[in-house]
Each structure stands twice: as structure tokens, then as C-alpha cells.
C-alpha atoms as a PDB file:
ATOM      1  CA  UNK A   1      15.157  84.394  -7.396  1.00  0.00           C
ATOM      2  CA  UNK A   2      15.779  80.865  -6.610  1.00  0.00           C
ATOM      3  CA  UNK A   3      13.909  78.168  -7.966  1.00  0.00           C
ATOM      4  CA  UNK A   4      11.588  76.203  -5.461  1.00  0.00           C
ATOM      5  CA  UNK A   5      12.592  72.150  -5.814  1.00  0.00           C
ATOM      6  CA  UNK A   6       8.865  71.406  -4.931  1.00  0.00           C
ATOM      7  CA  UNK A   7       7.824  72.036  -7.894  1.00  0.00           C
ATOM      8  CA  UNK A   8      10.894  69.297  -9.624  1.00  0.00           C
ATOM      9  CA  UNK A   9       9.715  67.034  -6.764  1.00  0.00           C
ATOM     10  CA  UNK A  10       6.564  67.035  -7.206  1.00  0.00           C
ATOM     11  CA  UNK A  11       6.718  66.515 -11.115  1.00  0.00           C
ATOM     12  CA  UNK A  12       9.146  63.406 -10.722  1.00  0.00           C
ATOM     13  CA  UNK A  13       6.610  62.287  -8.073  1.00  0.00           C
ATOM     14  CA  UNK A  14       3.762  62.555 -10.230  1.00  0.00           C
ATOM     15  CA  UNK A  15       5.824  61.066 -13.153  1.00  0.00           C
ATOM     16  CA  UNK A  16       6.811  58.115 -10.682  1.00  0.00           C
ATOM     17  CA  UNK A  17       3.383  57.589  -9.880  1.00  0.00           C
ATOM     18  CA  UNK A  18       2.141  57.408 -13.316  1.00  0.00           C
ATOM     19  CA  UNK A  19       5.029  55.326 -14.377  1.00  0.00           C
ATOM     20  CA  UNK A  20       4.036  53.243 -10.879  1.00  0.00           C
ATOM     21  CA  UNK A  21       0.221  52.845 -12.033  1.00  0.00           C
ATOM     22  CA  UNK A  22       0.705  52.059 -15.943  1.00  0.00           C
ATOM     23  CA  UNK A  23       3.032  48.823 -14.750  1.00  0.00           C
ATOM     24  CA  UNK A  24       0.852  48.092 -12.468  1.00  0.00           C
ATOM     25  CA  UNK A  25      -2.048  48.361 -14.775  1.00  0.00           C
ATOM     26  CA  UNK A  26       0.143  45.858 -17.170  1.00  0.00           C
ATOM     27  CA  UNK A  27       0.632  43.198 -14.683  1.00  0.00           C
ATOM     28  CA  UNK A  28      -3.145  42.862 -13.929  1.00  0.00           C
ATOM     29  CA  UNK A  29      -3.609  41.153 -17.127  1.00  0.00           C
ATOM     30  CA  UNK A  30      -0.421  39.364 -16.721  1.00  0.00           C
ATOM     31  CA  UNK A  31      -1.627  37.867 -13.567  1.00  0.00           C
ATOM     32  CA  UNK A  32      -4.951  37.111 -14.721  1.00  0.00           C
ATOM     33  CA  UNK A  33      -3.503  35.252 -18.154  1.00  0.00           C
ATOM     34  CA  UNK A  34      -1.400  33.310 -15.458  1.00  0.00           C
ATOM     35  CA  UNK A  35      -4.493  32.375 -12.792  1.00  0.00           C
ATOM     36  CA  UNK A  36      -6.211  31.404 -15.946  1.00  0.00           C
ATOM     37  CA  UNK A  37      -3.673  29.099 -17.446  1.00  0.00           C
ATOM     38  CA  UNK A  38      -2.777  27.435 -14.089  1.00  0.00           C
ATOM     39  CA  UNK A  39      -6.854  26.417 -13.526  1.00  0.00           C
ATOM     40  CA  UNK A  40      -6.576  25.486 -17.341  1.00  0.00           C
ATOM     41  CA  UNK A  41      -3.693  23.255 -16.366  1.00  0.00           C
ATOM     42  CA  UNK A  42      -5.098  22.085 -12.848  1.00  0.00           C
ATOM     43  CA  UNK A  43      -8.908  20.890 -14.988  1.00  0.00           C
ATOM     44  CA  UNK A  44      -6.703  19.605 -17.859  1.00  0.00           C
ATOM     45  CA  UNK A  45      -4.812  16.605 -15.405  1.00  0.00           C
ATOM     46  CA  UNK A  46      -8.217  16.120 -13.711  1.00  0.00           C
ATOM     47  CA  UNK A  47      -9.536  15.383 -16.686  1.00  0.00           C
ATOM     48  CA  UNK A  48      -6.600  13.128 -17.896  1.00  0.00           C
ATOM     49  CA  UNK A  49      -6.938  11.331 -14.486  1.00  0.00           C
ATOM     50  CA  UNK A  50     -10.775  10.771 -14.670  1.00  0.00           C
ATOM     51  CA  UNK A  51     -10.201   9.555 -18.162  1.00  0.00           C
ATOM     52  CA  UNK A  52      -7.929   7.111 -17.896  1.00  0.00           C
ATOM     53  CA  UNK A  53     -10.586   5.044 -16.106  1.00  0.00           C
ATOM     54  CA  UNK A  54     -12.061   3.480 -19.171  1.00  0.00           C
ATOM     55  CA  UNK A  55      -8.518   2.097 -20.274  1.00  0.00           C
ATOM     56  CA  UNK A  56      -7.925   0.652 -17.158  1.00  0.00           C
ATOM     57  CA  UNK A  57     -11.277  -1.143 -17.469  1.00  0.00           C
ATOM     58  CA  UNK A  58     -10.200  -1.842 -21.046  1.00  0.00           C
ATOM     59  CA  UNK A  59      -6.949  -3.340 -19.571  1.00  0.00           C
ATOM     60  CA  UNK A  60      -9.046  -5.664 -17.158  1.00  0.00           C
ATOM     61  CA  UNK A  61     -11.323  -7.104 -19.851  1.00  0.00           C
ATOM     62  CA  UNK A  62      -8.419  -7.535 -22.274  1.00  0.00           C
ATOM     63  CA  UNK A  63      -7.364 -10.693 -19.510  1.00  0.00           C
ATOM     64  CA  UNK A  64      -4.565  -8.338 -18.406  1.00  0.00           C
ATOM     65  CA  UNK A  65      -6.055  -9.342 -14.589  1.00  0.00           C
ATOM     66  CA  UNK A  66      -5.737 -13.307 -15.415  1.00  0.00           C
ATOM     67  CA  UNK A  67      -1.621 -12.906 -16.342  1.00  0.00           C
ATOM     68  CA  UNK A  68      -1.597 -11.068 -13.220  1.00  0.00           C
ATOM     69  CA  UNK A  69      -3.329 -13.937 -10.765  1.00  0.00           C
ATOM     70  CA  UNK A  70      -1.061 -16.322 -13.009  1.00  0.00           C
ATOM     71  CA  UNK A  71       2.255 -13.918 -11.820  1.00  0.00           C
ATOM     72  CA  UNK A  72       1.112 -13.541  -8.617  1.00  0.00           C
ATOM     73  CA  UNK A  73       0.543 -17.581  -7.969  1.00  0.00           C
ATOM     74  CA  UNK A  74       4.406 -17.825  -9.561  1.00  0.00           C
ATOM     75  CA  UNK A  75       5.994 -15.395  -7.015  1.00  0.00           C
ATOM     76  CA  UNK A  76       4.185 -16.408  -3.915  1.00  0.00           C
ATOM     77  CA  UNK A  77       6.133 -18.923  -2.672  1.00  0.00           C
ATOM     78  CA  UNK A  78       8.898 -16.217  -2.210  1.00  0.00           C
ATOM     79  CA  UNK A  79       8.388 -14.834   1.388  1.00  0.00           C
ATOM     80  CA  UNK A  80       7.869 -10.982   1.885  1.00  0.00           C
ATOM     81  CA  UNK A  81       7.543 -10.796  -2.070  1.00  0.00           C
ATOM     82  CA  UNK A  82       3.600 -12.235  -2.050  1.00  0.00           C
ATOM     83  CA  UNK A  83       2.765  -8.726  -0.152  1.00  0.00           C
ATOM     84  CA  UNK A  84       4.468  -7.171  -3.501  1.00  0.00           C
ATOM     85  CA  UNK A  85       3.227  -9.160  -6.327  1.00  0.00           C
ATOM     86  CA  UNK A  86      -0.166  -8.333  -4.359  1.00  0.00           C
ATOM     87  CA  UNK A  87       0.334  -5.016  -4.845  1.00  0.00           C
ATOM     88  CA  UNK A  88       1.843  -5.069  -8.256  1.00  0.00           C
ATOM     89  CA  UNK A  89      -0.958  -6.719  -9.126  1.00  0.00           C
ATOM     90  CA  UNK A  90      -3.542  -4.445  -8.434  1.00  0.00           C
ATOM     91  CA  UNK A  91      -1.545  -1.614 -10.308  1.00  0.00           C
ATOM     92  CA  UNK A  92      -0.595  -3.410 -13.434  1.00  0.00           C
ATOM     93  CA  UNK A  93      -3.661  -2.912 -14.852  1.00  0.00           C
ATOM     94  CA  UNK A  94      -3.785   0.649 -13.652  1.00  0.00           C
ATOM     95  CA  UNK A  95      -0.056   0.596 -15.530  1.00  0.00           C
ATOM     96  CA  UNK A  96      -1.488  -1.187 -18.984  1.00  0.00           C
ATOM     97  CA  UNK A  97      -4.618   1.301 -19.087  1.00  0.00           C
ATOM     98  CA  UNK A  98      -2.571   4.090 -18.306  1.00  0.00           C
ATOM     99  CA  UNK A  99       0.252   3.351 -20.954  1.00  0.00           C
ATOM    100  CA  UNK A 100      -3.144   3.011 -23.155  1.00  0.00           C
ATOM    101  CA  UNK A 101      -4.625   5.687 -22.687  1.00  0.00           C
ATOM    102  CA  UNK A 102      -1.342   7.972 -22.933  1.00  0.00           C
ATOM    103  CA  UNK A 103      -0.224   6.556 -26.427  1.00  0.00           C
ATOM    104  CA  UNK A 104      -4.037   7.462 -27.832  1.00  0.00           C
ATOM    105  CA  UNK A 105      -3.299  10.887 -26.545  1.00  0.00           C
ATOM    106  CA  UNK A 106      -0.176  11.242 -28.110  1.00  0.00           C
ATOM    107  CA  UNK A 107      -1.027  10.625 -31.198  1.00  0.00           C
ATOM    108  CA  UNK A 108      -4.504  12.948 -30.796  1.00  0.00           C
ATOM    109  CA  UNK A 109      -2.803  15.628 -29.155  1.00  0.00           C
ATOM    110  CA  UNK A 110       0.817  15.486 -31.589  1.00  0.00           C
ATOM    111  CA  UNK A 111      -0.943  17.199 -34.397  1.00  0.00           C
ATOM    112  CA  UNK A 112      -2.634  20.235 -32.430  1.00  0.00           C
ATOM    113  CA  UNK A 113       0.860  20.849 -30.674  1.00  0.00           C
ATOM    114  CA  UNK A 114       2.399  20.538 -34.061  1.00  0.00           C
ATOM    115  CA  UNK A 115       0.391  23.100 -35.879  1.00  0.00           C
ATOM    116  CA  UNK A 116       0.375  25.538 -33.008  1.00  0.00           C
ATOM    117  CA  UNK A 117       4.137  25.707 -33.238  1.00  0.00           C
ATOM    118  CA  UNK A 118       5.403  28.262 -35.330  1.00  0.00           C
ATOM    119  CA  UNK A 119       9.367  27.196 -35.433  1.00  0.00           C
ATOM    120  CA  UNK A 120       7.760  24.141 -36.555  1.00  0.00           C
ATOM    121  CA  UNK A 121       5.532  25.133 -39.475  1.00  0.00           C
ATOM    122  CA  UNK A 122       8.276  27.244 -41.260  1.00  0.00           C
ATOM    123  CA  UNK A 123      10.881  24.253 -40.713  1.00  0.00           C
ATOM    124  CA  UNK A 124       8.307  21.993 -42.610  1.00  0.00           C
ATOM    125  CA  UNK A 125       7.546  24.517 -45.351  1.00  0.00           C
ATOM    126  CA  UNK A 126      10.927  25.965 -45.869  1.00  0.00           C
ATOM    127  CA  UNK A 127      11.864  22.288 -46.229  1.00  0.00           C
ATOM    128  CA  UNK A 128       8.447  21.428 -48.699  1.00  0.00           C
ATOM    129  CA  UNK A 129       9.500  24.310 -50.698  1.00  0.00           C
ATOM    130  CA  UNK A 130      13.893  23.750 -51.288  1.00  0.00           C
ATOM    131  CA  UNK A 131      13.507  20.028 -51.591  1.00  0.00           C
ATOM    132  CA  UNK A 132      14.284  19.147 -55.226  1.00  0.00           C
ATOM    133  CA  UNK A 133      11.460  17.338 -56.939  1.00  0.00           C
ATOM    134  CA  UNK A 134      11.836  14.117 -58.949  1.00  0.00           C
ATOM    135  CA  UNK A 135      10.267  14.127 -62.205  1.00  0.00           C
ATOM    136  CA  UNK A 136       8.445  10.464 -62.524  1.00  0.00           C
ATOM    137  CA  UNK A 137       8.139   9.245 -65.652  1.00  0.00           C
ATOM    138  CA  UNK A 138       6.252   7.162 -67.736  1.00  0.00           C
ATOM    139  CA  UNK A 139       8.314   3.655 -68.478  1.00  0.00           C
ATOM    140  CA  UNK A 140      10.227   3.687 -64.745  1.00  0.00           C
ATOM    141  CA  UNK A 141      10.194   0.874 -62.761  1.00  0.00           C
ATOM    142  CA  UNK A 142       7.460   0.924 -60.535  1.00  0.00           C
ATOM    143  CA  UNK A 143       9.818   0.310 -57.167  1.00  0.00           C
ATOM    144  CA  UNK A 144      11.846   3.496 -58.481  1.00  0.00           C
ATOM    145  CA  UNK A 145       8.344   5.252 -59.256  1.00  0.00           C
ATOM    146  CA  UNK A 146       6.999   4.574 -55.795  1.00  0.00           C
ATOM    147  CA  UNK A 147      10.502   5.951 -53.747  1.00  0.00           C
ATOM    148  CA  UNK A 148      10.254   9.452 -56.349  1.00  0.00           C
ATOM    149  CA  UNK A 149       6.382   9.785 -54.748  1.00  0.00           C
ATOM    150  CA  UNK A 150       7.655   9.304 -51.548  1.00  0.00           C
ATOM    151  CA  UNK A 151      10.623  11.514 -51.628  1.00  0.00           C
ATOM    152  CA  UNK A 152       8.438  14.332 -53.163  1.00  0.00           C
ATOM    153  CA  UNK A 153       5.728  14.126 -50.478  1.00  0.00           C
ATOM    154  CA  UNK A 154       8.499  14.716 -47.904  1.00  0.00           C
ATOM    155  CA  UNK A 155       8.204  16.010 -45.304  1.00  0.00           C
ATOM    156  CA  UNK A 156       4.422  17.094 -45.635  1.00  0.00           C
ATOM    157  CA  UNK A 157       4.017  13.334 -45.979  1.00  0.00           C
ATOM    158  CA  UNK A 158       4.404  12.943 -42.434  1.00  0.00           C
ATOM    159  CA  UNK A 159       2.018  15.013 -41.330  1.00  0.00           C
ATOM    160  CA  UNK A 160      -0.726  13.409 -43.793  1.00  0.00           C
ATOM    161  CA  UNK A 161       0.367  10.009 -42.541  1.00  0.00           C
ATOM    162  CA  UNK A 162      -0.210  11.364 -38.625  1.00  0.00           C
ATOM    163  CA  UNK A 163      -3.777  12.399 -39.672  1.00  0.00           C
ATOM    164  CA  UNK A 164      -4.712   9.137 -40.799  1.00  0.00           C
ATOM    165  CA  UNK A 165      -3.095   7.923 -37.658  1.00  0.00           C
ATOM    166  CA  UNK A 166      -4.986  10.216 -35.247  1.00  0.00           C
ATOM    167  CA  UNK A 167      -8.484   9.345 -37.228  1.00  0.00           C
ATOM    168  CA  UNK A 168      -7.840   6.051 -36.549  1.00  0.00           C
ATOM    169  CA  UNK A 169      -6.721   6.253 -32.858  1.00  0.00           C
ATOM    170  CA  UNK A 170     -10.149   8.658 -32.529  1.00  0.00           C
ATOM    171  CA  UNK A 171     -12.362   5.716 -34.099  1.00  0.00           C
ATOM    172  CA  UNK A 172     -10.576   3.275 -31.201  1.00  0.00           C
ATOM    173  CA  UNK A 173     -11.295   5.778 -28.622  1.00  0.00           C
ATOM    174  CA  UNK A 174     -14.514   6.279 -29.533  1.00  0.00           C
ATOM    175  CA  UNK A 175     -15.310   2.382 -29.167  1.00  0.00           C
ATOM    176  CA  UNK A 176     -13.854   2.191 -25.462  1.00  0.00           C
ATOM    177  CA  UNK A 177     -15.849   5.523 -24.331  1.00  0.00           C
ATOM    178  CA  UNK A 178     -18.827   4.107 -25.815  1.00  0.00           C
ATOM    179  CA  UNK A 179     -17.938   0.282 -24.797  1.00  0.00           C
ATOM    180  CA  UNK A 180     -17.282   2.172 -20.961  1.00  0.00           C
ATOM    181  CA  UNK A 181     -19.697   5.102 -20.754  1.00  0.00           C
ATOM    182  CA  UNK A 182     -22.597   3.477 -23.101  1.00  0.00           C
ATOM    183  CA  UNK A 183     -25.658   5.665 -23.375  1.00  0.00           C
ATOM    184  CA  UNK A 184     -27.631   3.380 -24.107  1.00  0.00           C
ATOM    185  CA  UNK A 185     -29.059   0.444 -22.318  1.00  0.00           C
ATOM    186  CA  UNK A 186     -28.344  -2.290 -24.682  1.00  0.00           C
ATOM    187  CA  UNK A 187     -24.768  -0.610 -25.175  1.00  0.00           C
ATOM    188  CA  UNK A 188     -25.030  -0.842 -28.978  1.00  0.00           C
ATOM    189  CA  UNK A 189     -23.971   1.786 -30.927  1.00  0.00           C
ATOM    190  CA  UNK A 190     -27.071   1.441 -33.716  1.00  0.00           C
ATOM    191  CA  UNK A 191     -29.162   1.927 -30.834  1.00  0.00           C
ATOM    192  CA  UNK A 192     -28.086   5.001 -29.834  1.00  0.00           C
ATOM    193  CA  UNK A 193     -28.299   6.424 -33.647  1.00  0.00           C
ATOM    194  CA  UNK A 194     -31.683   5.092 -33.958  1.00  0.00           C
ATOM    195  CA  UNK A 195     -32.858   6.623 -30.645  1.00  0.00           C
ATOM    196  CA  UNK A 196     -31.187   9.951 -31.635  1.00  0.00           C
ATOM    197  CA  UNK A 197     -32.870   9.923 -35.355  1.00  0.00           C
ATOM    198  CA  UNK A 198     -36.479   9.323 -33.990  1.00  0.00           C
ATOM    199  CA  UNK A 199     -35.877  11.480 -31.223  1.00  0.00           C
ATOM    200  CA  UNK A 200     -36.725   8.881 -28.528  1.00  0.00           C
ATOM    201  CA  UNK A 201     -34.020  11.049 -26.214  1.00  0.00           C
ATOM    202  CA  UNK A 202     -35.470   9.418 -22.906  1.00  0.00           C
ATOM    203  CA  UNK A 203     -33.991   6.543 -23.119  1.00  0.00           C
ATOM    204  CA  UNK A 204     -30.548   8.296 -23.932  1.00  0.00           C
ATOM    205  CA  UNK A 205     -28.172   8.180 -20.568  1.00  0.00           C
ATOM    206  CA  UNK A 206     -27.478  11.902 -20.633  1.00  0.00           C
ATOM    207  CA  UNK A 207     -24.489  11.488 -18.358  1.00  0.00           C
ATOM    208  CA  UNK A 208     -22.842   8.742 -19.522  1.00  0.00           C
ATOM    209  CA  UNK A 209     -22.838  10.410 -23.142  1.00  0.00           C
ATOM    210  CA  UNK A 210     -21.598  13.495 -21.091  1.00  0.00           C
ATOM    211  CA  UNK A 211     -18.707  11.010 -19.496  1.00  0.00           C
ATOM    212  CA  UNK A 212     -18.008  10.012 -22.968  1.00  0.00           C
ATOM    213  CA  UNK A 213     -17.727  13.026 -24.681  1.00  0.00           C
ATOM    214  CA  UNK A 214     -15.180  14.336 -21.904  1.00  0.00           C
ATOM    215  CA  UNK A 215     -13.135  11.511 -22.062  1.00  0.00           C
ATOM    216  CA  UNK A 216     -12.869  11.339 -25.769  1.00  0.00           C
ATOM    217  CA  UNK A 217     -12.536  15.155 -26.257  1.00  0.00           C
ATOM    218  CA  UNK A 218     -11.623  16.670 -23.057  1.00  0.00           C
ATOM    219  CA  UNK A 219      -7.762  16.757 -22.854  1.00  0.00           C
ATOM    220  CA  UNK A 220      -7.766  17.925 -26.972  1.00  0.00           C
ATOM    221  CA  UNK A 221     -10.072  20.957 -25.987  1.00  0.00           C
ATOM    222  CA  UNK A 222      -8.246  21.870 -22.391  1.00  0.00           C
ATOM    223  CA  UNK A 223      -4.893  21.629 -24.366  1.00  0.00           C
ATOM    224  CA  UNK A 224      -6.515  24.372 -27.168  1.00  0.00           C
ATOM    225  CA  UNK A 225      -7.925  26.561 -24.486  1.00  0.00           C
ATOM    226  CA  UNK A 226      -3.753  26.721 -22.636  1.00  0.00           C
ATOM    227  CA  UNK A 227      -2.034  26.653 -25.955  1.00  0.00           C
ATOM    228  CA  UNK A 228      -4.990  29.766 -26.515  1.00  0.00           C
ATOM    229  CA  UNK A 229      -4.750  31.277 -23.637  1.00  0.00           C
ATOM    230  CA  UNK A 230      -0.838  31.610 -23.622  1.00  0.00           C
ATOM    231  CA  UNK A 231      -1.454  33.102 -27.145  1.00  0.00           C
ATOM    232  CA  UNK A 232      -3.145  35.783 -25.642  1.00  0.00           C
ATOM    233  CA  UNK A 233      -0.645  36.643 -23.070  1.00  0.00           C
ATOM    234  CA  UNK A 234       2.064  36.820 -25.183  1.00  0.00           C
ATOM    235  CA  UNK A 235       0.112  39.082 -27.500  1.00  0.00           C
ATOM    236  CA  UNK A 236      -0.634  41.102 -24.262  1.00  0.00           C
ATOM    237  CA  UNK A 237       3.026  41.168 -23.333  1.00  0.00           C
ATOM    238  CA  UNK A 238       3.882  42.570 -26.913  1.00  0.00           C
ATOM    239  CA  UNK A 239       1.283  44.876 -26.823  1.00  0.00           C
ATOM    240  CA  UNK A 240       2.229  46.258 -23.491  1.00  0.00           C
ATOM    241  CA  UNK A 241       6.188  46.887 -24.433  1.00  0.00           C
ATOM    242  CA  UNK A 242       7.356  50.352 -24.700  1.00  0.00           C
ATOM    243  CA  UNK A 243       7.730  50.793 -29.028  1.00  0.00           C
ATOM    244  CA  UNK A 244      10.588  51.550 -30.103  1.00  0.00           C
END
């Protein structure tokens, strides 16, 4: 009796429509990992452009406006170039702040990229762990004493040094948000602790401390949500891969 090829049909159809919904099923969380890190992105530059604001004003009070007036004076009696220096000089301080305010980020946001980086991490402890140690002992000359401590420390020593670094870059940052977005009034700093400690919280600016907080942590916590988000979609994508 011959065999019916519905049957075979049917089967690979339903097996082709299985196969059809389980990938599509796998790409919906694809998709949404990628929607989600491209807004993460998107708020992560508005924030870095919003924030750049207080450096700029930073730039200004630094006198960075007076060399420009001084510049502009200098080129003017160049025709078609005044229009220029005009214009340069309205953007150099724009330039100064945002050269500021990137090098404070760099060295806040090195560390977080550093330690999420995997190649990274076993580089520095495969190197921590061959590097030969120098045994320092007790009548060496200091100079020789001091280069064995530094040679040992490598290349953890780095990362200790970029910590101290970053804590200090923080501390700076924390003075122009505060110095640009004060909360209180009087703009001084022992204000604002004493008005927090007694609780007097009315005559805290909620929005400028807000403004401040953004500016001095905003970028550092959009750059952990992407670096967390693209975690999870690479654990997804594992996840989702046929075993074999």
C-alpha cells in the first residue's frame, strides 16, 4: 500500500514550525537586550553632555575667557579672521571644560572598564603570579631596597596607584559639582553637613543636589548598567545555543 507523503509533510512542517517559533522565541530577548543597551547608550551621552556644563563654567572662572578677549584683540586686525577668533572664542572655553571634564572621566571610568574585562584580569594575575620576587634584605641600600618594592608590586601596583588617582579626581569633582550645583544658599560645604545633621532639610536645594549627584555619578552608573546589561545578553546568547 503506498505510503501517503502528507503525513512526512506535515511532520517536517510541524518540525519547521517549531524550529521557526523557538528562534523566534530566542531573538525576542536578543532584541530587547539590544533596545535596552541602545537607550542605555542614548541617556549615557545625554548625561555626559549635560555634565560637562559645570567644567565649562569651571573653565570661565579659571580666566580661561580673559586669554581669550586678550587673543581675540591680537587677531582682529586681520580681516575676515575677527569673525573667527569671535567664534573661537566662544568655544574655547567649551574646548577647556570639555577636555576637563573628559580627563576626570577617564580616570573614574578606567578602573570599572578595567575590572569588567576579563582578558584583562587574567593578564594582570597570570603576570602577579610568574613574576619572580626579590627578596629585600636587611643592610641593602635603601635606593636598591625601594626599586625591589617596586618591582614586586608590579603590575598590581598600577592598579593601586589608579585608585588613589581616581579618589583624588572624585574629591576634585566633587568640589566643582558642589562649587556649580551648590545646595545650599551660602554654597559652603559645612553648611550643607550641618543642615543635613540637624535635619533642617528645607533649606537644602533638592535639585541642585539632584544636578550634582548626576553629574558626579551619572556616566560611572550608566557605564555599569551597559557593561551589565551586555553581560546579560551574552549570558542569554550562551544559554540559548544548541549544547553540544
Amino acid at each position: 500500500m503506498p505510503v501517503s507523503k502528507k503525513g512526512t509533510g506535515t511532520a517536517s512542517g510541524g518540525a519547521g514550525w517549531t524550529y521557526y517559533n523557538a528562534s523566534a522565541s530566542n531573538n525576542v530577548p536578543k532584541n530587547w537586550f539590544r533596545v535596552l543597551w541602545f537607550f542605555l547608550l542614548l541617556s549615557m551621552v545625554v548625561i555626559a553632555v549635560v555634565n560637562i556644563k559645570p567644567y565649562v563654567d569651571a573653565a570661565q572662572a579659571l580666566g580661561v575667557t580673559i586669554v581669550d578677549a586678550t587673543f581675540i584683540r591680537l587677531v582682529s586686525v586681520i580681516p575676515v579672521v575677527n569673525a573667527i577668533a569671535s567664534l573661537l572664542g566662544v568655544g574655547v572655553a567649551w574646548v577647556v571644560g570639555t577636555v576637563l571634564w573628559g580627563t576626570f572621566q577617564i580616570i573614574e571610568l578606567l578602573p570599572v572598564i578595567m575590572f569588567n574585562h576579563p582578558g584583562f584580569l587574567e593578564e594582570v594575575i597570570k603576570d602577579a603570579e610568574q613574576n619572580s620576587k626579590y627578596q629585600i634584605k636587611e643592610d641593602e641600600d635603601p635606593t636598591v631596597a625601594n626599586l625591589k618594592k617596586a618591582y614586586n608590586k608590579l603590575p598590581v601596583s598600577f592598579l593601586e596607584n589608579l585608585g588613589k588617582i581616581r579618589l583624588v579626581a572624585y574629591v576634585i569633582d566633587f568640589c566643582i559639582c558642589f562649587w556649580r550645583y551648590s545646595p545650599v544658599a551660602s554654597g559652603k560645604i559645612t553648611d550643607f553637613f550641618y543642615f543635613s545633621v540637624t535635619g533642617q532639610w528645607q533649606k537644602i536645594n533638592t535639585n541642585n543636589l539632584i544636578l550634582a549627584i548626576v553629574t558626579l555619578f551619572g556616566v560611572e552608573i550608566a557605564l555599569n548598567l551597559l557593561l551589565w546589561v551586555g553581560k546579560l545578553a551574552f549570558t542569554a546568547k550562551r544559554a540559548s545555543e544548541p549544547r553540544r
